[in-house]
N, C-alpha and C. Protein backbone atom coordinates (compact mmCIF):
# COMPACT_ATOMS: atom_id res chain seq x y z
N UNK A 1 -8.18 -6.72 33.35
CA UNK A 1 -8.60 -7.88 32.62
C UNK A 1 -8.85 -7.55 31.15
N UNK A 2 -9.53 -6.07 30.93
CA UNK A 2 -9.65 -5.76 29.57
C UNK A 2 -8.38 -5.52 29.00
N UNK A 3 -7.36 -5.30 29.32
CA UNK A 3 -6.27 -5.16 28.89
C UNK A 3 -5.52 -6.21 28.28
N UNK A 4 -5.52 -7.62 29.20
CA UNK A 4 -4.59 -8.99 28.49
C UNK A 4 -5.76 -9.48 27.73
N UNK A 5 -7.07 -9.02 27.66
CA UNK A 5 -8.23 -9.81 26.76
C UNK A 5 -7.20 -8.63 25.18
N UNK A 6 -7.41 -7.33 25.19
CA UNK A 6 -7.09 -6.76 24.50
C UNK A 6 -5.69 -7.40 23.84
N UNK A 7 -4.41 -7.66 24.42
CA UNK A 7 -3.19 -7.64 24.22
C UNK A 7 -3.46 -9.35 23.17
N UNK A 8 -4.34 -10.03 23.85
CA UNK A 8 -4.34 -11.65 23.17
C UNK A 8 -5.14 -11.56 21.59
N UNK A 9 -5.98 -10.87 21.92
CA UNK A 9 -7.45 -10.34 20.61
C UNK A 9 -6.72 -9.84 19.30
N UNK A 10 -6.15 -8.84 19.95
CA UNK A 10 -5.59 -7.50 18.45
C UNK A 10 -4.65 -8.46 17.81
N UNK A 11 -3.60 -9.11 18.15
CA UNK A 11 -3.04 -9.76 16.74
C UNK A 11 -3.70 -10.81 15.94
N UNK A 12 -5.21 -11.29 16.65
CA UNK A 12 -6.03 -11.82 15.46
C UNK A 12 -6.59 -11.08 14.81
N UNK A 13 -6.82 -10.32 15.49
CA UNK A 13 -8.02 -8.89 14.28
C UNK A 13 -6.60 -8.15 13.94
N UNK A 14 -5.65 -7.92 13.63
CA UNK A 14 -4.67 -7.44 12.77
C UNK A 14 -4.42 -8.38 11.61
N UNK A 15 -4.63 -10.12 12.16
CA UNK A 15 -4.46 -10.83 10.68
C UNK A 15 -5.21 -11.14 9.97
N UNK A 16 -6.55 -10.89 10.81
CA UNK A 16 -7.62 -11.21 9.98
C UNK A 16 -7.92 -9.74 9.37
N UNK A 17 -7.68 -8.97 9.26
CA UNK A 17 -7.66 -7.34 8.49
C UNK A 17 -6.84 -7.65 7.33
N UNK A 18 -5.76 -8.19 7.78
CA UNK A 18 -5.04 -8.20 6.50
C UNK A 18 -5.83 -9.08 5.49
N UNK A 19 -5.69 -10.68 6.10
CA UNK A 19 -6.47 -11.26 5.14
C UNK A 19 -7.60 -11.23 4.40
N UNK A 20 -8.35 -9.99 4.62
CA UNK A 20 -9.74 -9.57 4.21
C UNK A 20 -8.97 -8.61 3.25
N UNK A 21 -8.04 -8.00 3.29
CA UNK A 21 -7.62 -6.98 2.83
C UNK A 21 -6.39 -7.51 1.63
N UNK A 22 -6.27 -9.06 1.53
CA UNK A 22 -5.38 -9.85 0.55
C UNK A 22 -6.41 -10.15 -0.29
N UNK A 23 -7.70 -10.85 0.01
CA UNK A 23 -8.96 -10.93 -0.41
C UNK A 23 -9.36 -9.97 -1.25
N UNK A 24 -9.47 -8.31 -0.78
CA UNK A 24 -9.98 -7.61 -1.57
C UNK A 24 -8.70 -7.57 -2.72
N UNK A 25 -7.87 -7.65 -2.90
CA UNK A 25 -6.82 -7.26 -3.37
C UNK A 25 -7.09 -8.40 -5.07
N UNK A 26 -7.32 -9.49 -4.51
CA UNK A 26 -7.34 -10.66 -5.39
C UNK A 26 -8.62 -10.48 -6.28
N UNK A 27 -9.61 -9.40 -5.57
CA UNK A 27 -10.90 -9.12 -6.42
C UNK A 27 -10.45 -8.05 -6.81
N UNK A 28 -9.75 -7.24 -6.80
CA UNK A 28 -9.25 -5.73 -7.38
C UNK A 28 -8.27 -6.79 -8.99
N UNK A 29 -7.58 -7.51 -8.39
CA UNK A 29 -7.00 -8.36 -9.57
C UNK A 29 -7.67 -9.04 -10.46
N UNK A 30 -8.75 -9.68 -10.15
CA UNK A 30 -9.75 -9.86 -10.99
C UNK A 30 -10.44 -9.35 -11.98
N UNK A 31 -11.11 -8.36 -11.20
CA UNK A 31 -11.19 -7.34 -11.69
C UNK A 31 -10.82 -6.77 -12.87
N UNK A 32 -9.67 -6.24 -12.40
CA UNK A 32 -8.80 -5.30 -13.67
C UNK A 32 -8.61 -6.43 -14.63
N UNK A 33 -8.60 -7.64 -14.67
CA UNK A 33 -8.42 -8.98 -16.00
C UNK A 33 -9.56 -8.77 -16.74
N UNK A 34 -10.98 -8.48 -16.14
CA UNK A 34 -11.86 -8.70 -16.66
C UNK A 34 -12.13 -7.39 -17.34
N UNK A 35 -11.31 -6.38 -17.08
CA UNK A 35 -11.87 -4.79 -17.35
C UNK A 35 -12.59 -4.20 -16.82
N UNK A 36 -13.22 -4.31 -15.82
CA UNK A 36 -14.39 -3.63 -14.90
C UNK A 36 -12.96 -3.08 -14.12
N UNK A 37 -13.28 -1.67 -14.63
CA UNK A 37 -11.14 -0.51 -14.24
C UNK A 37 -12.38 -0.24 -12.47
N UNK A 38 -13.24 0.09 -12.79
CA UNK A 38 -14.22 1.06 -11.51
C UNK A 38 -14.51 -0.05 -10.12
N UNK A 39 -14.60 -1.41 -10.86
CA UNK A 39 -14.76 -2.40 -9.28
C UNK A 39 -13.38 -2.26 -9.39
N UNK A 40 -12.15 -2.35 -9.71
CA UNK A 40 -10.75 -2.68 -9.60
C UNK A 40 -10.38 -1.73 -8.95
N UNK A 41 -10.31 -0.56 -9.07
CA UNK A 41 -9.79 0.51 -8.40
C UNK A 41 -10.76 0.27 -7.25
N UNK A 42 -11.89 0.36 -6.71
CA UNK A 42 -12.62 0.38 -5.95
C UNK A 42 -12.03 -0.40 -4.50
N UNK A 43 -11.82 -2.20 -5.06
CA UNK A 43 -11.36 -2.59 -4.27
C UNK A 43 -9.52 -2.94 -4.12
N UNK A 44 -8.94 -1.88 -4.88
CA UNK A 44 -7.56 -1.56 -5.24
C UNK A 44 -6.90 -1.00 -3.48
N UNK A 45 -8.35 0.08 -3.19
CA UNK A 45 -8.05 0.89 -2.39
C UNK A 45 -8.80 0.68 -1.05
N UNK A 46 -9.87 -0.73 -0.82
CA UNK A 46 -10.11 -0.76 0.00
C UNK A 46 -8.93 -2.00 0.81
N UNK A 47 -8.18 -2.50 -0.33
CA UNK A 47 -7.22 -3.11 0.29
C UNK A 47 -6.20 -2.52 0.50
N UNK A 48 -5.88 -1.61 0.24
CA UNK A 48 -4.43 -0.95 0.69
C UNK A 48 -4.90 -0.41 2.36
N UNK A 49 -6.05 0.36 2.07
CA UNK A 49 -6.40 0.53 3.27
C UNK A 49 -6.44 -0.39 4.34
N UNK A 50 -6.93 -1.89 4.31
CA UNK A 50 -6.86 -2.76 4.87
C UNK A 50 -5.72 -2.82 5.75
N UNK A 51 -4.72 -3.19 4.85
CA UNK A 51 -3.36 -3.40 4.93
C UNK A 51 -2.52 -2.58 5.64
N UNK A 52 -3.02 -0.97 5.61
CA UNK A 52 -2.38 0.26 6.12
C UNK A 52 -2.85 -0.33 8.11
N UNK A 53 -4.51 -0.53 8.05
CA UNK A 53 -4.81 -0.83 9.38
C UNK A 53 -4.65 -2.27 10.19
N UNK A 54 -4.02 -2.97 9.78
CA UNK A 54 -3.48 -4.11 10.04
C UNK A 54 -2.81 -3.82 10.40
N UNK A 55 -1.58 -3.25 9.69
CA UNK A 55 -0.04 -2.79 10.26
C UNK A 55 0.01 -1.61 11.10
N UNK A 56 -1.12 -0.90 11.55
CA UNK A 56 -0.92 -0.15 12.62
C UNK A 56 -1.58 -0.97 13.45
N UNK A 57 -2.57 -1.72 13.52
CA UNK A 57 -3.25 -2.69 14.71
C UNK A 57 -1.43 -3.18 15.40
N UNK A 58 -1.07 -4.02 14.11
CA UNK A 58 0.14 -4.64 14.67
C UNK A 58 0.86 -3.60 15.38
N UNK A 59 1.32 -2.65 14.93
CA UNK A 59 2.23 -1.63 15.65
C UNK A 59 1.80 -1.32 17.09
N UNK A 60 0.48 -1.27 17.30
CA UNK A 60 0.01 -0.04 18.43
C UNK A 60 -0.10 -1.24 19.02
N UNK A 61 -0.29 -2.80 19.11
CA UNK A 61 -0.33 -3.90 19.70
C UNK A 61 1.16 -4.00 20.04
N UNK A 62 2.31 -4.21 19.63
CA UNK A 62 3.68 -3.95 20.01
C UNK A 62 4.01 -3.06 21.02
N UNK A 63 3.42 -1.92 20.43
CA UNK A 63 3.83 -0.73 21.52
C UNK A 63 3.37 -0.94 22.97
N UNK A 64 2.12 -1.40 23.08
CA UNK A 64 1.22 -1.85 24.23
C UNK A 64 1.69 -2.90 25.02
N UNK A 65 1.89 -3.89 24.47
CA UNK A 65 2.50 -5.33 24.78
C UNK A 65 3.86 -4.62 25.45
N UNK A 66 4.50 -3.69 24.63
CA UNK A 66 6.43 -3.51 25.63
C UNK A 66 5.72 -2.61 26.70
N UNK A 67 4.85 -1.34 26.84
CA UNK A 67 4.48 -0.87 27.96
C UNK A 67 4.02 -1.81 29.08
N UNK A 68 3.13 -3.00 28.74
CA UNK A 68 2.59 -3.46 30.03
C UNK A 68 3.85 -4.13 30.31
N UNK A 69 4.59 -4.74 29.69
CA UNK A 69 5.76 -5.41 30.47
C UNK A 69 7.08 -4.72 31.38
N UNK A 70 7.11 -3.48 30.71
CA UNK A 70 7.78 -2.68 31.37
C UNK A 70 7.20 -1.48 32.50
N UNK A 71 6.12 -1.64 32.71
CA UNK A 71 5.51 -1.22 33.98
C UNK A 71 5.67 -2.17 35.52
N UNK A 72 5.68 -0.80 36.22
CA UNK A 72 6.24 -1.49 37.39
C UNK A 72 4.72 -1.75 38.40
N UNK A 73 5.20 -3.27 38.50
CA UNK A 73 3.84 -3.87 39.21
C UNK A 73 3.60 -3.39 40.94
N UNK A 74 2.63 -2.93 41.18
CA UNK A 74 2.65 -2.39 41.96
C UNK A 74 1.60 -3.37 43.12
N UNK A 75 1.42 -3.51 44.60
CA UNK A 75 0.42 -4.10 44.99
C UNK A 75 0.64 -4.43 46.28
């Protein structure tokens, strides 16, 4: 049961990572307009990071999703 709760969950918390992580991105842009270089870089890199863990949420959610379907049901 924790498993299809898991398989349904992770591609919202993969888009909502990103979008927190488009968010920081738009305050890193801000930012650097206004010249504050130290909040800009700051949140320069907490959005890339974001973005890096989104797209592995997504990935390792793919990978998971083709294993349970290609397991043989047993019972």
């Amino acid at each position: 049961m924790l498993v299809r709760l898991l398989l349904v969950a992770v591609p919202f918390l993969a888009a909502l990572t990103v979008g927190i992580a488009l968010f920081y991105l738009y305050g890193a842009v801000l930012a650097a307009r206004q010249g504050n270089t130290p909040f800009a870089l700051l949140y320069g890199v907490l959005s890339v990071g974001g973005i890096a863990l989104g797209v592995a949420l997504w990935r390792t959610w793919r990978k998971a999703r083709e294993s349970v379907r290609s397991a043989p049901r047993g019972g």
